[in-house]
PDB file of N, CA and C in Angstrom:
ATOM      1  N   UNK A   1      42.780  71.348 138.349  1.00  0.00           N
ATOM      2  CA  UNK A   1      43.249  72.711 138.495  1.00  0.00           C
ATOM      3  C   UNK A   1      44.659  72.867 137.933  1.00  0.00           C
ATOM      4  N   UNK A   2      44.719  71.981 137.770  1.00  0.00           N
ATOM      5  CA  UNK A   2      46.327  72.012 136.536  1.00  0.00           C
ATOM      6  C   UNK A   2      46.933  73.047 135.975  1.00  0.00           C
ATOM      7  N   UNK A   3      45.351  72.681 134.651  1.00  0.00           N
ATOM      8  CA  UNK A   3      45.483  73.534 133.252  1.00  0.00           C
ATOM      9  C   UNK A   3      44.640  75.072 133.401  1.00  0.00           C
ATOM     10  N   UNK A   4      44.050  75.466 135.013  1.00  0.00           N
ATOM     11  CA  UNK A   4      43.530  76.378 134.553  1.00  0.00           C
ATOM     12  C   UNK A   4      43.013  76.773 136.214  1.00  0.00           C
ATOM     13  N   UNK A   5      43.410  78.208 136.809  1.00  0.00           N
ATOM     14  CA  UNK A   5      42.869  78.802 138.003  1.00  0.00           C
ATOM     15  C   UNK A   5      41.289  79.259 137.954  1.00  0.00           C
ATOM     16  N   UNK A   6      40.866  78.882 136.642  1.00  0.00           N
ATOM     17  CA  UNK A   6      39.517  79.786 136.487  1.00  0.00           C
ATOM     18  C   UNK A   6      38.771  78.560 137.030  1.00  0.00           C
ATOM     19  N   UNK A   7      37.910  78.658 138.076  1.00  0.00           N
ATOM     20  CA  UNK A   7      36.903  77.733 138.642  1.00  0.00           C
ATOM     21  C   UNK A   7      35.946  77.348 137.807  1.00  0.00           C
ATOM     22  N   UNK A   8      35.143  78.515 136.845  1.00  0.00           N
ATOM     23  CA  UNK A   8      34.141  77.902 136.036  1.00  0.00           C
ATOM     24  C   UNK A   8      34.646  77.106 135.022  1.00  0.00           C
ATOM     25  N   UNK A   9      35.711  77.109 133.964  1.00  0.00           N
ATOM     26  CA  UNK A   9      36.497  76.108 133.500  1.00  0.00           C
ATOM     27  C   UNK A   9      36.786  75.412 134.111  1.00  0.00           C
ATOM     28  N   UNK A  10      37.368  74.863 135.413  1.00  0.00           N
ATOM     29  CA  UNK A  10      37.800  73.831 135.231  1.00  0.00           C
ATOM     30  C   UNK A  10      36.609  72.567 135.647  1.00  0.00           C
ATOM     31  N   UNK A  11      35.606  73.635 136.608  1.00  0.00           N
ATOM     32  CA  UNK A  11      34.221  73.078 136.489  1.00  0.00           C
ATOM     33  C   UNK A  11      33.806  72.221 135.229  1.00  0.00           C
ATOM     34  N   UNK A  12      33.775  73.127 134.614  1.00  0.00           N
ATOM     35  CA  UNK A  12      33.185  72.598 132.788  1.00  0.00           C
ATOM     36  C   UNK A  12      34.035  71.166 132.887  1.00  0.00           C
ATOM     37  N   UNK A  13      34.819  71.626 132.871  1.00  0.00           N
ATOM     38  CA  UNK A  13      36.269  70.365 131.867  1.00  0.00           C
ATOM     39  C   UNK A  13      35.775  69.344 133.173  1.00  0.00           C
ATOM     40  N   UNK A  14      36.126  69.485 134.281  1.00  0.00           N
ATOM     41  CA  UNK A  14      35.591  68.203 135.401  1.00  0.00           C
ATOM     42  C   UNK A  14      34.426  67.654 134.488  1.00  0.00           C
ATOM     43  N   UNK A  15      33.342  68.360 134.655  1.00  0.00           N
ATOM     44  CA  UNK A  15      31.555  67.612 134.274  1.00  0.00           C
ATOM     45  C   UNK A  15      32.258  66.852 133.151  1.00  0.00           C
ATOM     46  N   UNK A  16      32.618  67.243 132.149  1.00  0.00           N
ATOM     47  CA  UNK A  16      33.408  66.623 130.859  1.00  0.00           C
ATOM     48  C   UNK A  16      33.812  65.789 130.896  1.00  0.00           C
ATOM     49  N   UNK A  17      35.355  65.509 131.668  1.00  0.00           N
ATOM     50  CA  UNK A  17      35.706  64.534 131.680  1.00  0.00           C
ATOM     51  C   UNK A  17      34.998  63.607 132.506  1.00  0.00           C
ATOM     52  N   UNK A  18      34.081  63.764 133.720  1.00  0.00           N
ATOM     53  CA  UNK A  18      33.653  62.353 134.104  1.00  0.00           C
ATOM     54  C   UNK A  18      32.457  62.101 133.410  1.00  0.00           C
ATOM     55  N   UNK A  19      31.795  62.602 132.430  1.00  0.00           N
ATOM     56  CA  UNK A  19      30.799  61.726 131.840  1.00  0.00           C
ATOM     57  C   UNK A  19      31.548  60.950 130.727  1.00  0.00           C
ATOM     58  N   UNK A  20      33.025  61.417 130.262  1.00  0.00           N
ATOM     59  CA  UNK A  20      33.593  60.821 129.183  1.00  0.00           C
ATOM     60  C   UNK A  20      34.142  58.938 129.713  1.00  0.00           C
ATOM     61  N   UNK A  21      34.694  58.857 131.107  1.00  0.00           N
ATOM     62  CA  UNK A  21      34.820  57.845 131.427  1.00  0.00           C
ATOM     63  C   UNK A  21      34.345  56.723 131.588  1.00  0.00           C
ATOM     64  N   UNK A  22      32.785  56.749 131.299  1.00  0.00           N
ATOM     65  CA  UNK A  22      32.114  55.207 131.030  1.00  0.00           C
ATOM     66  C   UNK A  22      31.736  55.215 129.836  1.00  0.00           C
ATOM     67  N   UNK A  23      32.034  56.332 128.570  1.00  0.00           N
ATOM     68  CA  UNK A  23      32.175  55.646 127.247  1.00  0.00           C
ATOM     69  C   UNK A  23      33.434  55.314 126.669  1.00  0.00           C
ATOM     70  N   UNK A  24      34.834  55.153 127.479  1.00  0.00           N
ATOM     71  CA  UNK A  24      36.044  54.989 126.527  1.00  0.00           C
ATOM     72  C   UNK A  24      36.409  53.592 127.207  1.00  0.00           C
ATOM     73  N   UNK A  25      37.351  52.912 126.114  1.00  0.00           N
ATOM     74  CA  UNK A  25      37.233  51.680 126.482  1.00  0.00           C
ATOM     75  C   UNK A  25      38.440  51.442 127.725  1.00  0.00           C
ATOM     76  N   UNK A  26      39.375  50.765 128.138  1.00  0.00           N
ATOM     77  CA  UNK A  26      40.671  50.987 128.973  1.00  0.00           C
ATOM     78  C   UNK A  26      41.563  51.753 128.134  1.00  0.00           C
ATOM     79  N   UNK A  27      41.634  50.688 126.663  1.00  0.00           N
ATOM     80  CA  UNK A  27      42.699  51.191 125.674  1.00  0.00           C
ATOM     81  C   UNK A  27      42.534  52.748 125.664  1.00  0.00           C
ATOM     82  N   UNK A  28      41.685  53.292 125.552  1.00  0.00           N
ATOM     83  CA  UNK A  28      41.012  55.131 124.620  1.00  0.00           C
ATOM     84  C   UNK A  28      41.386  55.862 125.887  1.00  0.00           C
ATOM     85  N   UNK A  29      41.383  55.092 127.010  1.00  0.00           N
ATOM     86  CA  UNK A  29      41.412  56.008 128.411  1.00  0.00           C
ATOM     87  C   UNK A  29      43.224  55.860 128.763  1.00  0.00           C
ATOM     88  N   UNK A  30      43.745  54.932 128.649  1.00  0.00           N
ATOM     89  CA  UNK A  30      44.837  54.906 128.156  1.00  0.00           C
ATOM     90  C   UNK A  30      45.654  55.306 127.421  1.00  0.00           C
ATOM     91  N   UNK A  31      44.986  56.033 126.232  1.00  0.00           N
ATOM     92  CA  UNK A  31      45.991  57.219 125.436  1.00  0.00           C
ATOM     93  C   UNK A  31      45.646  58.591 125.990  1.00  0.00           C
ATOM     94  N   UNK A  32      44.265  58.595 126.331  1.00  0.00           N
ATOM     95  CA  UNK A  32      43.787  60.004 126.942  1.00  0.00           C
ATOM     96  C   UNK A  32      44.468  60.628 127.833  1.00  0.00           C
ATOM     97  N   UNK A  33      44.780  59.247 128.805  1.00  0.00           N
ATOM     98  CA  UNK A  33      45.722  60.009 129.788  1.00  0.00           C
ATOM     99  C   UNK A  33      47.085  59.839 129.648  1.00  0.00           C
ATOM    100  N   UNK A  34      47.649  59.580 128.705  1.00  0.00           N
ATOM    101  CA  UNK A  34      49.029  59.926 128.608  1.00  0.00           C
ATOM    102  C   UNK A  34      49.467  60.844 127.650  1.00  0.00           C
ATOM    103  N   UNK A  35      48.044  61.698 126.481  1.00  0.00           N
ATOM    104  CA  UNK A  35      48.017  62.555 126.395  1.00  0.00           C
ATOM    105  C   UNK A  35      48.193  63.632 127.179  1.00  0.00           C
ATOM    106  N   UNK A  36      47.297  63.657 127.842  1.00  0.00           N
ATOM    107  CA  UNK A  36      47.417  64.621 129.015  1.00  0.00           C
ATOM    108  C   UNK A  36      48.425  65.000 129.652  1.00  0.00           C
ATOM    109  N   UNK A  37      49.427  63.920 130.246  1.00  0.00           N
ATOM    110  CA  UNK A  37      50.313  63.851 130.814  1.00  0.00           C
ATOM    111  C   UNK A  37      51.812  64.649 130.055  1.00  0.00           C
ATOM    112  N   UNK A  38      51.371  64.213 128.003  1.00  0.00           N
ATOM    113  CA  UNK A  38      52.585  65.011 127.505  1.00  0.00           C
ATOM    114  C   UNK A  38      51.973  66.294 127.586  1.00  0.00           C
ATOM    115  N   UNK A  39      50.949  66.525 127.820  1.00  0.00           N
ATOM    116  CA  UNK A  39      50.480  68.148 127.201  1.00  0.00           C
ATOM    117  C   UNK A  39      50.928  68.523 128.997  1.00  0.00           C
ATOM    118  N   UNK A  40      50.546  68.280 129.744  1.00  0.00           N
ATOM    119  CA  UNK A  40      51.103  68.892 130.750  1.00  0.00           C
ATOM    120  C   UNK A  40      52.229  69.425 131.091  1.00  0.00           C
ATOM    121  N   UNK A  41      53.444  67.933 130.908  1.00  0.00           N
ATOM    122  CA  UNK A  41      54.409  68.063 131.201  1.00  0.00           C
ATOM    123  C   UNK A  41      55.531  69.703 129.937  1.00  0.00           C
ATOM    124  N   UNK A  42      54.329  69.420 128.581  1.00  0.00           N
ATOM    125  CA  UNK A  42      54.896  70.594 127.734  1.00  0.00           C
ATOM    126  C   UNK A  42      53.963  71.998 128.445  1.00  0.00           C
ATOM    127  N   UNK A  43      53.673  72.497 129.211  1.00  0.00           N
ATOM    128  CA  UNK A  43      52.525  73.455 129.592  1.00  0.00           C
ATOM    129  C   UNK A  43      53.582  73.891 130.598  1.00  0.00           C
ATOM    130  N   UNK A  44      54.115  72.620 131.435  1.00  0.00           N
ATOM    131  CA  UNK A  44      55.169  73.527 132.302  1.00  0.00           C
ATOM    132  C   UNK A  44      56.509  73.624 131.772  1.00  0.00           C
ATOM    133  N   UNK A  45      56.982  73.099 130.913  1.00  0.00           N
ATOM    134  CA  UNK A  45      58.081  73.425 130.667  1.00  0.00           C
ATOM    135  C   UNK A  45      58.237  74.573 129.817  1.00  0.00           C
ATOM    136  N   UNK A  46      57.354  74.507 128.997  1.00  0.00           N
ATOM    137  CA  UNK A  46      57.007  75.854 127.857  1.00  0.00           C
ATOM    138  C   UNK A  46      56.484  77.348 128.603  1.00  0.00           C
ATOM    139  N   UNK A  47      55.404  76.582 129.306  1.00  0.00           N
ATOM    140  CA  UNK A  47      54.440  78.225 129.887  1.00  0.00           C
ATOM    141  C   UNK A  47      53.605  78.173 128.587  1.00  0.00           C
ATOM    142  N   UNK A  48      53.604  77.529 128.094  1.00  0.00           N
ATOM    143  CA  UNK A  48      52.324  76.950 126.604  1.00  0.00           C
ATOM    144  C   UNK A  48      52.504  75.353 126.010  1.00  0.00           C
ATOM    145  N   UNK A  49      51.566  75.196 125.392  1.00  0.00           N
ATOM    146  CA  UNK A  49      50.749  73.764 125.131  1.00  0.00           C
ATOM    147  C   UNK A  49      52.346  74.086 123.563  1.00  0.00           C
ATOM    148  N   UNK A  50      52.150  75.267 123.185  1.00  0.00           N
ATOM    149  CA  UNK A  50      52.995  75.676 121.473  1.00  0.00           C
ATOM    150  C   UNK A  50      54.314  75.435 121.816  1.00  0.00           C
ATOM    151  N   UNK A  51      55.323  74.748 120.775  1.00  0.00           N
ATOM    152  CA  UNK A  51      56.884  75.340 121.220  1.00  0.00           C
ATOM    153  C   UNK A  51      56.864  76.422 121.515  1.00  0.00           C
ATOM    154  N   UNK A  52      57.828  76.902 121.950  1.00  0.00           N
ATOM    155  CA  UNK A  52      58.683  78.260 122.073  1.00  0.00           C
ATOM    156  C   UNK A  52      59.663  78.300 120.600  1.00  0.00           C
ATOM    157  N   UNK A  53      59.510  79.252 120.266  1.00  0.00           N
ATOM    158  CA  UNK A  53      60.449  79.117 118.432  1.00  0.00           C
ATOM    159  C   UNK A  53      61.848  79.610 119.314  1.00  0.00           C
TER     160      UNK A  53
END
C-alpha cells in the first residue's frame, strides 16, 4: 500500500509480485528490492517517481 490507496491495484501488483518470487534468483531479488526501495524513497521525496525540474 505504499505506491498506491487503490485496493484493486495494489491487489494486482501483490498477485504479481508473489508469483515473481520463486522465479528470481537471490541476486535478481536483490536488485528488485533495492530498486524499489530507490523508487520509493524518490516517490516521497518528490510526490513522483520524475524529478521535479
Amino acid at each position: 500500500m505504499e505506491i498506491t490507496q487503490n485496493n484493486d491495484v495494489y491487489n494486482r501488483y501483490a498477485r504479481f509480485e508473489q508469483r515473481q518470487y520463486p522465479t528470481l534468483s537471490d541476486e535478481k531479488l536483490s536488485i528488485a528490492n533495492n530498486l524499489f526501495d530507490q523508487w520509493l524513497l524518490q516517490i516521497k521525496q518528490n510526490g513522483t517517481l520524475y524529478p521535479k525540474n
